[in-house]
PDB file of N, CA and C in Angstrom:
ATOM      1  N   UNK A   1       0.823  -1.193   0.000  1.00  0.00           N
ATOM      2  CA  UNK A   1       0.000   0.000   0.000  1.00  0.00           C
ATOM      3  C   UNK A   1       0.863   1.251   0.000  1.00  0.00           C
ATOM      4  N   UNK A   2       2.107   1.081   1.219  1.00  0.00           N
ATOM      5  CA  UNK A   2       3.109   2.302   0.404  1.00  0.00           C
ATOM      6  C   UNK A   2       2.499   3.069   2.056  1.00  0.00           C
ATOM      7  N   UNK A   3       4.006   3.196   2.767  1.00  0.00           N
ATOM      8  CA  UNK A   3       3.651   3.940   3.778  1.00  0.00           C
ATOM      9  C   UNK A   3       5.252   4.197   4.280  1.00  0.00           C
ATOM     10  N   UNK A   4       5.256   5.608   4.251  1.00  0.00           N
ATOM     11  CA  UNK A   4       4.284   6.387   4.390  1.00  0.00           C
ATOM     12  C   UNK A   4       4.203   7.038   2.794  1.00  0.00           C
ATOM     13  N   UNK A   5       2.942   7.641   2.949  1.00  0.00           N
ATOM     14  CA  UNK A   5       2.308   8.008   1.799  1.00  0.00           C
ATOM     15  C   UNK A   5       2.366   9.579   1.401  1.00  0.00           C
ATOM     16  N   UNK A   6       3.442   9.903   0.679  1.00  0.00           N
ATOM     17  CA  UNK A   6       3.474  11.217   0.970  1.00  0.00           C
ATOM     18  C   UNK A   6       2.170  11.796   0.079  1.00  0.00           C
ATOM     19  N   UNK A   7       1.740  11.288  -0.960  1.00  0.00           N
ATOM     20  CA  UNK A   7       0.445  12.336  -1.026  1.00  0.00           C
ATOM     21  C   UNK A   7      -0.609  11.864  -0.533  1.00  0.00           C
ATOM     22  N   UNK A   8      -1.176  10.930   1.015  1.00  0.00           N
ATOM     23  CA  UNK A   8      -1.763  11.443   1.660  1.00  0.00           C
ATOM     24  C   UNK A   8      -3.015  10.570   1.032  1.00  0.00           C
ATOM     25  N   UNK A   9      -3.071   9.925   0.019  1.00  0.00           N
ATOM     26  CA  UNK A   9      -4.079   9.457  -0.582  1.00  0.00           C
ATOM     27  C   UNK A   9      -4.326   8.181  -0.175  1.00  0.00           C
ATOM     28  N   UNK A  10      -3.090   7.300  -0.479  1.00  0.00           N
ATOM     29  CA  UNK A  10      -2.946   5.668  -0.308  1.00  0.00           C
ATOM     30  C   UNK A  10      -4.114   5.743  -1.668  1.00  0.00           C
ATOM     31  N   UNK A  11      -3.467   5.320  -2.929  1.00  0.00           N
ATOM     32  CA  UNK A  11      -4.024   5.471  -3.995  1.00  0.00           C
ATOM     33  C   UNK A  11      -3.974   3.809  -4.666  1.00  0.00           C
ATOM     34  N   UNK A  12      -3.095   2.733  -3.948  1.00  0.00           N
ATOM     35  CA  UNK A  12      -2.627   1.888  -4.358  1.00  0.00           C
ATOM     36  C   UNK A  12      -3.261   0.671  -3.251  1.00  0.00           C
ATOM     37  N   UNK A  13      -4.334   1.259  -2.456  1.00  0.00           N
ATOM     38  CA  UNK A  13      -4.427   0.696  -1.681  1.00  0.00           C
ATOM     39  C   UNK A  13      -5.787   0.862  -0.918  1.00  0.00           C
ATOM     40  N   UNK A  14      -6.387   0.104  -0.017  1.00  0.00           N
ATOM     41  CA  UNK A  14      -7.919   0.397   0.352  1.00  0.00           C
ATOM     42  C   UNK A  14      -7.999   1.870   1.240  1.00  0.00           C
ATOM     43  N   UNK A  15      -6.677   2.236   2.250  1.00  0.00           N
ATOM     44  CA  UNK A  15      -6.458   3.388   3.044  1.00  0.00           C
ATOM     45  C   UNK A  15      -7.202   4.509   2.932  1.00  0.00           C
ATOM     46  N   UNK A  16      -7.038   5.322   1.900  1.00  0.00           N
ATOM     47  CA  UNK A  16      -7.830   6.246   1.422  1.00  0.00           C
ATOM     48  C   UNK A  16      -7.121   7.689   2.362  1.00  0.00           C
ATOM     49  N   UNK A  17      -5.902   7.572   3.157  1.00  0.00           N
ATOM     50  CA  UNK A  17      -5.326   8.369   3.564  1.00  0.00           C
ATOM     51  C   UNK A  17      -5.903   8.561   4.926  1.00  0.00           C
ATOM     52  N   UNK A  18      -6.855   7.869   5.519  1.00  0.00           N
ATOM     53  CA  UNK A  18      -6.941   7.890   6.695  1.00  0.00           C
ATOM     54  C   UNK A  18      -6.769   6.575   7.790  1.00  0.00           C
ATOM     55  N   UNK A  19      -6.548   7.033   8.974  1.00  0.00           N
ATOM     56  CA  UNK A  19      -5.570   6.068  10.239  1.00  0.00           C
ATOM     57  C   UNK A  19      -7.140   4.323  10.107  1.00  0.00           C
ATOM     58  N   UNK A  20      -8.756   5.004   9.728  1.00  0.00           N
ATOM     59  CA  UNK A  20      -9.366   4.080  10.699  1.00  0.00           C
ATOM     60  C   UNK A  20      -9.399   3.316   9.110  1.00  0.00           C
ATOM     61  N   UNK A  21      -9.029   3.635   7.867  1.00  0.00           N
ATOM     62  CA  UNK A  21      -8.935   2.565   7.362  1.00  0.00           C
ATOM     63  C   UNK A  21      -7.318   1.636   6.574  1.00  0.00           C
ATOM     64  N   UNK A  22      -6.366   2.249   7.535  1.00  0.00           N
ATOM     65  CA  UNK A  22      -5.015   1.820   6.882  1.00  0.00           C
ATOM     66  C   UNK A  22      -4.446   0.910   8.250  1.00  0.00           C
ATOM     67  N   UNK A  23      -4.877  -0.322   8.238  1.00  0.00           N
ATOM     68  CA  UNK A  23      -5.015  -1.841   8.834  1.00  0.00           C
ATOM     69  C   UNK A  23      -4.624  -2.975   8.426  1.00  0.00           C
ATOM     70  N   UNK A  24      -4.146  -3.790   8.941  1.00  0.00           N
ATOM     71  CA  UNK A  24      -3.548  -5.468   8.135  1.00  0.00           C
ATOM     72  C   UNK A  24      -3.880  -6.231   9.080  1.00  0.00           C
ATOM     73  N   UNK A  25      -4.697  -7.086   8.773  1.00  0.00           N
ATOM     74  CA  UNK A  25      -4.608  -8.311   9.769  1.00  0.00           C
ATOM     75  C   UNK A  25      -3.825  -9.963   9.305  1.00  0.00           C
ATOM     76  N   UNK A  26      -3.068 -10.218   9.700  1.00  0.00           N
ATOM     77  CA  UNK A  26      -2.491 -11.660   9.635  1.00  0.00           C
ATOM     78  C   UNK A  26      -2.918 -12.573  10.619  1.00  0.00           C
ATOM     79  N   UNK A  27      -3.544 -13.585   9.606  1.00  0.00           N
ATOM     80  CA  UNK A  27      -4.352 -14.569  10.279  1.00  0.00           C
ATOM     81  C   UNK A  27      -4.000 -16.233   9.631  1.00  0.00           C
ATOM     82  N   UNK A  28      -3.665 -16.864  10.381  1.00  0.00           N
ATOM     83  CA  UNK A  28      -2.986 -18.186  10.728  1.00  0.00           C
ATOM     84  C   UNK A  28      -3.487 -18.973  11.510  1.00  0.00           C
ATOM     85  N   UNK A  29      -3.042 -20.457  11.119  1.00  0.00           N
ATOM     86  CA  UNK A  29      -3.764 -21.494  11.515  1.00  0.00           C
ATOM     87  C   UNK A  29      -2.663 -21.962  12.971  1.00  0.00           C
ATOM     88  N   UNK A  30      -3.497 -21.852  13.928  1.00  0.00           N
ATOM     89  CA  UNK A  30      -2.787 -21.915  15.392  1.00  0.00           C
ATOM     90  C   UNK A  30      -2.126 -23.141  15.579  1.00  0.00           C
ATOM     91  N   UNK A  31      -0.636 -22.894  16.036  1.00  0.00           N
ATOM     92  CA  UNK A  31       0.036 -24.183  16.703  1.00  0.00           C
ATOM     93  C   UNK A  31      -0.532 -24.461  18.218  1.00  0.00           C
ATOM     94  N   UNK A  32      -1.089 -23.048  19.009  1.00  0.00           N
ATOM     95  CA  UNK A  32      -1.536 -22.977  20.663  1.00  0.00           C
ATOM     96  C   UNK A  32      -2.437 -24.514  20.829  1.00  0.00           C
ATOM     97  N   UNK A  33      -2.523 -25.522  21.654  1.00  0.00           N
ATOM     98  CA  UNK A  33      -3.341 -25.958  22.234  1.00  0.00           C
ATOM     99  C   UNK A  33      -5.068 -25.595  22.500  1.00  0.00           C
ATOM    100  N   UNK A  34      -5.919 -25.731  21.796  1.00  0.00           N
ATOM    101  CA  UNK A  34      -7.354 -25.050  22.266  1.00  0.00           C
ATOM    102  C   UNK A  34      -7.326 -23.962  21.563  1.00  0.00           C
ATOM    103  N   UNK A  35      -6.518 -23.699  20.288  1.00  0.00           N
ATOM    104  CA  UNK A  35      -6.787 -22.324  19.818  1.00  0.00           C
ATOM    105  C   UNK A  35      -6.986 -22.654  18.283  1.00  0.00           C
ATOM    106  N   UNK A  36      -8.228 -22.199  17.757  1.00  0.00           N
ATOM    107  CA  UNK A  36      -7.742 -22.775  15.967  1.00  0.00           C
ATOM    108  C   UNK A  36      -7.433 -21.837  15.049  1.00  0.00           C
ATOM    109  N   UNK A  37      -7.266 -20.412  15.528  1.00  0.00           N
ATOM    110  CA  UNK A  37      -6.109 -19.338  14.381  1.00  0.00           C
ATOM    111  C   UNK A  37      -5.658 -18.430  15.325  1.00  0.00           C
ATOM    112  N   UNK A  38      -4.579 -17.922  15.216  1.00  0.00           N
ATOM    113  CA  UNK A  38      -3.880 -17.014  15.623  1.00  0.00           C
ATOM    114  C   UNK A  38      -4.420 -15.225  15.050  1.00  0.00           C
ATOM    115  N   UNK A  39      -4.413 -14.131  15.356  1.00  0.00           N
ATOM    116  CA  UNK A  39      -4.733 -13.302  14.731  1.00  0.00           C
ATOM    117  C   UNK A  39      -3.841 -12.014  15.232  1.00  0.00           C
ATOM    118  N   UNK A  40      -3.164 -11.517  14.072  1.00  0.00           N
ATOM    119  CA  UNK A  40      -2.800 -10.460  14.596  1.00  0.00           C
ATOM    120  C   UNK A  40      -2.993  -9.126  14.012  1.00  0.00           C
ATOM    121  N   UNK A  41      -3.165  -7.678  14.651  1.00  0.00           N
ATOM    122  CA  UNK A  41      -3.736  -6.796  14.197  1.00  0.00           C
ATOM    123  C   UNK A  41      -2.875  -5.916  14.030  1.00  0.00           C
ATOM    124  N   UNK A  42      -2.579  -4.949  12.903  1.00  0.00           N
ATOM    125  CA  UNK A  42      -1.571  -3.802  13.191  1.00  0.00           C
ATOM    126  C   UNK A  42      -2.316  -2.605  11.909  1.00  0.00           C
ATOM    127  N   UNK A  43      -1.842  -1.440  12.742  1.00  0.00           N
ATOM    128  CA  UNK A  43      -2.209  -0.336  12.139  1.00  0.00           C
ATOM    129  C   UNK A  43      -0.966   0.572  11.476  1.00  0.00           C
ATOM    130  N   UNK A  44      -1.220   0.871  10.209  1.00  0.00           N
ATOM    131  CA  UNK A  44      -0.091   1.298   9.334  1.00  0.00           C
ATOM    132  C   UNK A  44      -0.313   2.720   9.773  1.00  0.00           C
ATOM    133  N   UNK A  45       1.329   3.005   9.426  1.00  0.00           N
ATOM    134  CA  UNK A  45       1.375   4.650   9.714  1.00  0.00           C
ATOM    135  C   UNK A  45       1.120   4.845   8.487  1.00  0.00           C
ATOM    136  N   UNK A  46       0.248   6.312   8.526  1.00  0.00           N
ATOM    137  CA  UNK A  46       0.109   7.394   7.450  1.00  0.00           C
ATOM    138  C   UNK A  46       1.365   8.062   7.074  1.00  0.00           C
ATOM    139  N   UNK A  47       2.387   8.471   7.970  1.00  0.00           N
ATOM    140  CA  UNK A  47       3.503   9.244   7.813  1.00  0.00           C
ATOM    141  C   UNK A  47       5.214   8.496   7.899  1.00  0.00           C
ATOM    142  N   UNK A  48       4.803   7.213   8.330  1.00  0.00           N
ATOM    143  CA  UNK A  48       6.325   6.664   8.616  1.00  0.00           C
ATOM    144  C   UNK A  48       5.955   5.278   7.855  1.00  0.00           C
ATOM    145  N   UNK A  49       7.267   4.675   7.660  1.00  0.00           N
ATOM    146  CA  UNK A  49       7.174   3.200   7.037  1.00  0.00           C
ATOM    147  C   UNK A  49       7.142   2.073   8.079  1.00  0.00           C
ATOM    148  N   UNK A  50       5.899   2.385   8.681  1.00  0.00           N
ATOM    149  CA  UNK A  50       5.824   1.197  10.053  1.00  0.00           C
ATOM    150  C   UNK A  50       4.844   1.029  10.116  1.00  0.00           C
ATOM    151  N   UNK A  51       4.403  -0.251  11.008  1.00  0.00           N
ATOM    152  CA  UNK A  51       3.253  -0.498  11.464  1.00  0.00           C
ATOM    153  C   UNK A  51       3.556  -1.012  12.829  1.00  0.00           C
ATOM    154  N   UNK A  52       2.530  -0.366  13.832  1.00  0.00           N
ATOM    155  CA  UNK A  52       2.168  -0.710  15.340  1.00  0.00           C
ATOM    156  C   UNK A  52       1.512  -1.975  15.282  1.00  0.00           C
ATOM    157  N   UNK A  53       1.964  -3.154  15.914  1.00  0.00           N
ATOM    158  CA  UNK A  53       1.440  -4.323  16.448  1.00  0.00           C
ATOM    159  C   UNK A  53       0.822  -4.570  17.549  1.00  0.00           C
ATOM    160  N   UNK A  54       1.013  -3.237  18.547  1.00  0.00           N
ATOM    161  CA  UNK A  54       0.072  -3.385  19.305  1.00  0.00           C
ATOM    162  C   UNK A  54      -0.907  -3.077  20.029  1.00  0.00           C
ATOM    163  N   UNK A  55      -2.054  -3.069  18.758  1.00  0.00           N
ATOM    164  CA  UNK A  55      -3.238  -2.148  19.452  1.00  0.00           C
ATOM    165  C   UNK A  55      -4.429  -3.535  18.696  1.00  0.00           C
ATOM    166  N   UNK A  56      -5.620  -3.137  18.520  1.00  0.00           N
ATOM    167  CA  UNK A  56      -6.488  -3.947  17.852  1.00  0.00           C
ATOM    168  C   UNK A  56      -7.682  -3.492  17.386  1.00  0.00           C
ATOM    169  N   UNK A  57      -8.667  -4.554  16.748  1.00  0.00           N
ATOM    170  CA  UNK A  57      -9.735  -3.680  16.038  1.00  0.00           C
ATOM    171  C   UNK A  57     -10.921  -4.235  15.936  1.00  0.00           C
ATOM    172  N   UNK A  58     -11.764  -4.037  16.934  1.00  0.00           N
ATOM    173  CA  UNK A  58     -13.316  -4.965  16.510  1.00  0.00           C
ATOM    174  C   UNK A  58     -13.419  -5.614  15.274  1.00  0.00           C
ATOM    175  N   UNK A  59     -13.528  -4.484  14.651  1.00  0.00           N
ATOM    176  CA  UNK A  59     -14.594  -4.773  12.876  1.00  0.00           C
ATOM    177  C   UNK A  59     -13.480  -5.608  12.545  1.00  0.00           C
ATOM    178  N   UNK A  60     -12.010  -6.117  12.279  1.00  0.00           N
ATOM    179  CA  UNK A  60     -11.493  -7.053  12.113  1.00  0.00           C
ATOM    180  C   UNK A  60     -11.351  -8.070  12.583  1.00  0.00           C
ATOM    181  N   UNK A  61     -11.547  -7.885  14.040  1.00  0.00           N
ATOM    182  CA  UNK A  61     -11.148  -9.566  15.135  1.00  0.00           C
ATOM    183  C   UNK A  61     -12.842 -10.163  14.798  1.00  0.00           C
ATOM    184  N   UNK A  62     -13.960  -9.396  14.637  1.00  0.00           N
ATOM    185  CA  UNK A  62     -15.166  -9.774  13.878  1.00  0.00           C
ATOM    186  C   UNK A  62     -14.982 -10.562  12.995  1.00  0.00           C
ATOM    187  N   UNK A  63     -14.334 -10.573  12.093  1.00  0.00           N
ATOM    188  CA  UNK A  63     -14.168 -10.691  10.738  1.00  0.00           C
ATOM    189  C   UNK A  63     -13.019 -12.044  10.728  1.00  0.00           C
ATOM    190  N   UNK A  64     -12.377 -12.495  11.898  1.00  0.00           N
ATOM    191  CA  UNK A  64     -11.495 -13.334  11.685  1.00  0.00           C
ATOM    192  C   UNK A  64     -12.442 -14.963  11.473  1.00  0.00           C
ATOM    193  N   UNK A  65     -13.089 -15.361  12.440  1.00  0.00           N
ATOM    194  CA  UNK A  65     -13.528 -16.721  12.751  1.00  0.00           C
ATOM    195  C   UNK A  65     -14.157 -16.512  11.171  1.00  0.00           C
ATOM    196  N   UNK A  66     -14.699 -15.783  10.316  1.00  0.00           N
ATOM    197  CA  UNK A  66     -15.577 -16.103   9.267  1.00  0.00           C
ATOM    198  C   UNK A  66     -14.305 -16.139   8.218  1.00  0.00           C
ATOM    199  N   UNK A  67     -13.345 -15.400   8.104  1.00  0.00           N
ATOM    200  CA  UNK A  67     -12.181 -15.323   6.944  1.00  0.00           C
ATOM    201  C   UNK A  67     -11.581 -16.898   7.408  1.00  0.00           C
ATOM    202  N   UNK A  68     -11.787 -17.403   8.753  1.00  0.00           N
ATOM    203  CA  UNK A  68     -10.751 -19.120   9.093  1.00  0.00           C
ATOM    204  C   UNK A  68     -11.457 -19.806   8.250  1.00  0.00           C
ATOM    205  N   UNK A  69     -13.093 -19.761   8.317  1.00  0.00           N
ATOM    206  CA  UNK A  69     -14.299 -20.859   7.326  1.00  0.00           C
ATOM    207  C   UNK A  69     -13.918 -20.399   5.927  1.00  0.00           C
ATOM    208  N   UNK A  70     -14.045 -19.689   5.525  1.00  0.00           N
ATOM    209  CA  UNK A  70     -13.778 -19.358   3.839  1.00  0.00           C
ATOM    210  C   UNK A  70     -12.256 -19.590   3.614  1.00  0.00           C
ATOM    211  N   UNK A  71     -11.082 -19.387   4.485  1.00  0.00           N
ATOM    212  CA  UNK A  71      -9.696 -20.091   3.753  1.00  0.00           C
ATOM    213  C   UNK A  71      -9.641 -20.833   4.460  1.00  0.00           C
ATOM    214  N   UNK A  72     -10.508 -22.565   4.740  1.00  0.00           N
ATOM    215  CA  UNK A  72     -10.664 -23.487   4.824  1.00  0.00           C
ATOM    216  C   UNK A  72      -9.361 -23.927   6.505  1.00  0.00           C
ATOM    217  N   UNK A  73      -8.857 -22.446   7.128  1.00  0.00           N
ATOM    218  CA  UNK A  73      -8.394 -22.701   8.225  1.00  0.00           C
ATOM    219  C   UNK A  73      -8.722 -23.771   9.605  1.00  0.00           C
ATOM    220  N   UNK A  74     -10.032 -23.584   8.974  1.00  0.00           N
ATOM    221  CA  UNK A  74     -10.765 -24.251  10.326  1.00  0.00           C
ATOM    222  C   UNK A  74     -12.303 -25.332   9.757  1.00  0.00           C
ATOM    223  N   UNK A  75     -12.844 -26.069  10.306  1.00  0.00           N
ATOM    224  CA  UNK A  75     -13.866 -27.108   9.816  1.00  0.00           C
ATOM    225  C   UNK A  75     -14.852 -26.688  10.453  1.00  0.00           C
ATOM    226  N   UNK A  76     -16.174 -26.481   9.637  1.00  0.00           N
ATOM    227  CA  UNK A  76     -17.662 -25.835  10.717  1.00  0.00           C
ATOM    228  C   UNK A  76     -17.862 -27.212  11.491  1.00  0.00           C
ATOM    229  N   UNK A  77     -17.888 -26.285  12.581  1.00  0.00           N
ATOM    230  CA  UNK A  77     -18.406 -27.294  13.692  1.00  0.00           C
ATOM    231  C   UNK A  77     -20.285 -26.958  14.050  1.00  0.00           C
ATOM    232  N   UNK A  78     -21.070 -28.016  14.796  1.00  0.00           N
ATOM    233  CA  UNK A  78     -22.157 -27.580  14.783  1.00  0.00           C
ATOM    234  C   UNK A  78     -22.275 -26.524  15.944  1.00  0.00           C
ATOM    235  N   UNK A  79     -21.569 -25.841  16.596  1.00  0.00           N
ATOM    236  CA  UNK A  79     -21.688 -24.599  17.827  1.00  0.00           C
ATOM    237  C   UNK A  79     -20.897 -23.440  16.966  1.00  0.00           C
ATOM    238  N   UNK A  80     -20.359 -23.648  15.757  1.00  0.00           N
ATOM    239  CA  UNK A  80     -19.679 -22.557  15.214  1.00  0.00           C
ATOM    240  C   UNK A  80     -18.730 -21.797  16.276  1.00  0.00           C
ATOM    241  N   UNK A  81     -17.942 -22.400  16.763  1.00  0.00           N
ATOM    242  CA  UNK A  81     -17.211 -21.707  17.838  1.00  0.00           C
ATOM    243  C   UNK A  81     -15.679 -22.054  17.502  1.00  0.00           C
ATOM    244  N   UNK A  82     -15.171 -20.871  16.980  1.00  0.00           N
ATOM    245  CA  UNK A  82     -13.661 -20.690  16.826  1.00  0.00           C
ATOM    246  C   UNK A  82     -12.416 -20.109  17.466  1.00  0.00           C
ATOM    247  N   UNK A  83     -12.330 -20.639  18.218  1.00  0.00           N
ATOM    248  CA  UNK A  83     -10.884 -20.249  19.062  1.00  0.00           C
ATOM    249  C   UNK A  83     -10.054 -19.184  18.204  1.00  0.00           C
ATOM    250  N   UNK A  84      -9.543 -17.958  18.562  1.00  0.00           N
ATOM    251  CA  UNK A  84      -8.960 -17.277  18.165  1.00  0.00           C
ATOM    252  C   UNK A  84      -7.879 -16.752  19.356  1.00  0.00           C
TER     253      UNK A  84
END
Protein backbone atom coordinates (compact mmCIF):
# COMPACT_ATOMS: atom_id res chain seq x y z
CA UNK A 1 0.00 0.00 0.00
CA UNK A 2 3.11 2.30 0.40
CA UNK A 3 3.65 3.94 3.78
CA UNK A 4 4.28 6.39 4.39
CA UNK A 5 2.31 8.01 1.80
CA UNK A 6 3.47 11.22 0.97
CA UNK A 7 0.44 12.34 -1.03
CA UNK A 8 -1.76 11.44 1.66
CA UNK A 9 -4.08 9.46 -0.58
CA UNK A 10 -2.95 5.67 -0.31
CA UNK A 11 -4.02 5.47 -3.99
CA UNK A 12 -2.63 1.89 -4.36
CA UNK A 13 -4.43 0.70 -1.68
CA UNK A 14 -7.92 0.40 0.35
CA UNK A 15 -6.46 3.39 3.04
CA UNK A 16 -7.83 6.25 1.42
CA UNK A 17 -5.33 8.37 3.56
CA UNK A 18 -6.94 7.89 6.70
CA UNK A 19 -5.57 6.07 10.24
CA UNK A 20 -9.37 4.08 10.70
CA UNK A 21 -8.93 2.57 7.36
CA UNK A 22 -5.01 1.82 6.88
CA UNK A 23 -5.02 -1.84 8.83
CA UNK A 24 -3.55 -5.47 8.14
CA UNK A 25 -4.61 -8.31 9.77
CA UNK A 26 -2.49 -11.66 9.64
CA UNK A 27 -4.35 -14.57 10.28
CA UNK A 28 -2.99 -18.19 10.73
CA UNK A 29 -3.76 -21.49 11.51
CA UNK A 30 -2.79 -21.92 15.39
CA UNK A 31 0.04 -24.18 16.70
CA UNK A 32 -1.54 -22.98 20.66
CA UNK A 33 -3.34 -25.96 22.23
CA UNK A 34 -7.35 -25.05 22.27
CA UNK A 35 -6.79 -22.32 19.82
CA UNK A 36 -7.74 -22.77 15.97
CA UNK A 37 -6.11 -19.34 14.38
CA UNK A 38 -3.88 -17.01 15.62
CA UNK A 39 -4.73 -13.30 14.73
CA UNK A 40 -2.80 -10.46 14.60
CA UNK A 41 -3.74 -6.80 14.20
CA UNK A 42 -1.57 -3.80 13.19
CA UNK A 43 -2.21 -0.34 12.14
CA UNK A 44 -0.09 1.30 9.33
CA UNK A 45 1.38 4.65 9.71
CA UNK A 46 0.11 7.39 7.45
CA UNK A 47 3.50 9.24 7.81
CA UNK A 48 6.33 6.66 8.62
CA UNK A 49 7.17 3.20 7.04
CA UNK A 50 5.82 1.20 10.05
CA UNK A 51 3.25 -0.50 11.46
CA UNK A 52 2.17 -0.71 15.34
CA UNK A 53 1.44 -4.32 16.45
CA UNK A 54 0.07 -3.39 19.30
CA UNK A 55 -3.24 -2.15 19.45
CA UNK A 56 -6.49 -3.95 17.85
CA UNK A 57 -9.74 -3.68 16.04
CA UNK A 58 -13.32 -4.96 16.51
CA UNK A 59 -14.59 -4.77 12.88
CA UNK A 60 -11.49 -7.05 12.11
CA UNK A 61 -11.15 -9.57 15.14
CA UNK A 62 -15.17 -9.77 13.88
CA UNK A 63 -14.17 -10.69 10.74
CA UNK A 64 -11.50 -13.33 11.68
CA UNK A 65 -13.53 -16.72 12.75
CA UNK A 66 -15.58 -16.10 9.27
CA UNK A 67 -12.18 -15.32 6.94
CA UNK A 68 -10.75 -19.12 9.09
CA UNK A 69 -14.30 -20.86 7.33
CA UNK A 70 -13.78 -19.36 3.84
CA UNK A 71 -9.70 -20.09 3.75
CA UNK A 72 -10.66 -23.49 4.82
CA UNK A 73 -8.39 -22.70 8.23
CA UNK A 74 -10.77 -24.25 10.33
CA UNK A 75 -13.87 -27.11 9.82
CA UNK A 76 -17.66 -25.84 10.72
CA UNK A 77 -18.41 -27.29 13.69
CA UNK A 78 -22.16 -27.58 14.78
CA UNK A 79 -21.69 -24.60 17.83
CA UNK A 80 -19.68 -22.56 15.21
CA UNK A 81 -17.21 -21.71 17.84
CA UNK A 82 -13.66 -20.69 16.83
CA UNK A 83 -10.88 -20.25 19.06
CA UNK A 84 -8.96 -17.28 18.17
Amino acid sequence: MGSPDPSGMQLNGVGGGISSTSKVAVIKKSTYQGVDVDYLFGQVSLTEAKIAWDGSCGNLAAAVGLYALDANLVRPNPECVIPI
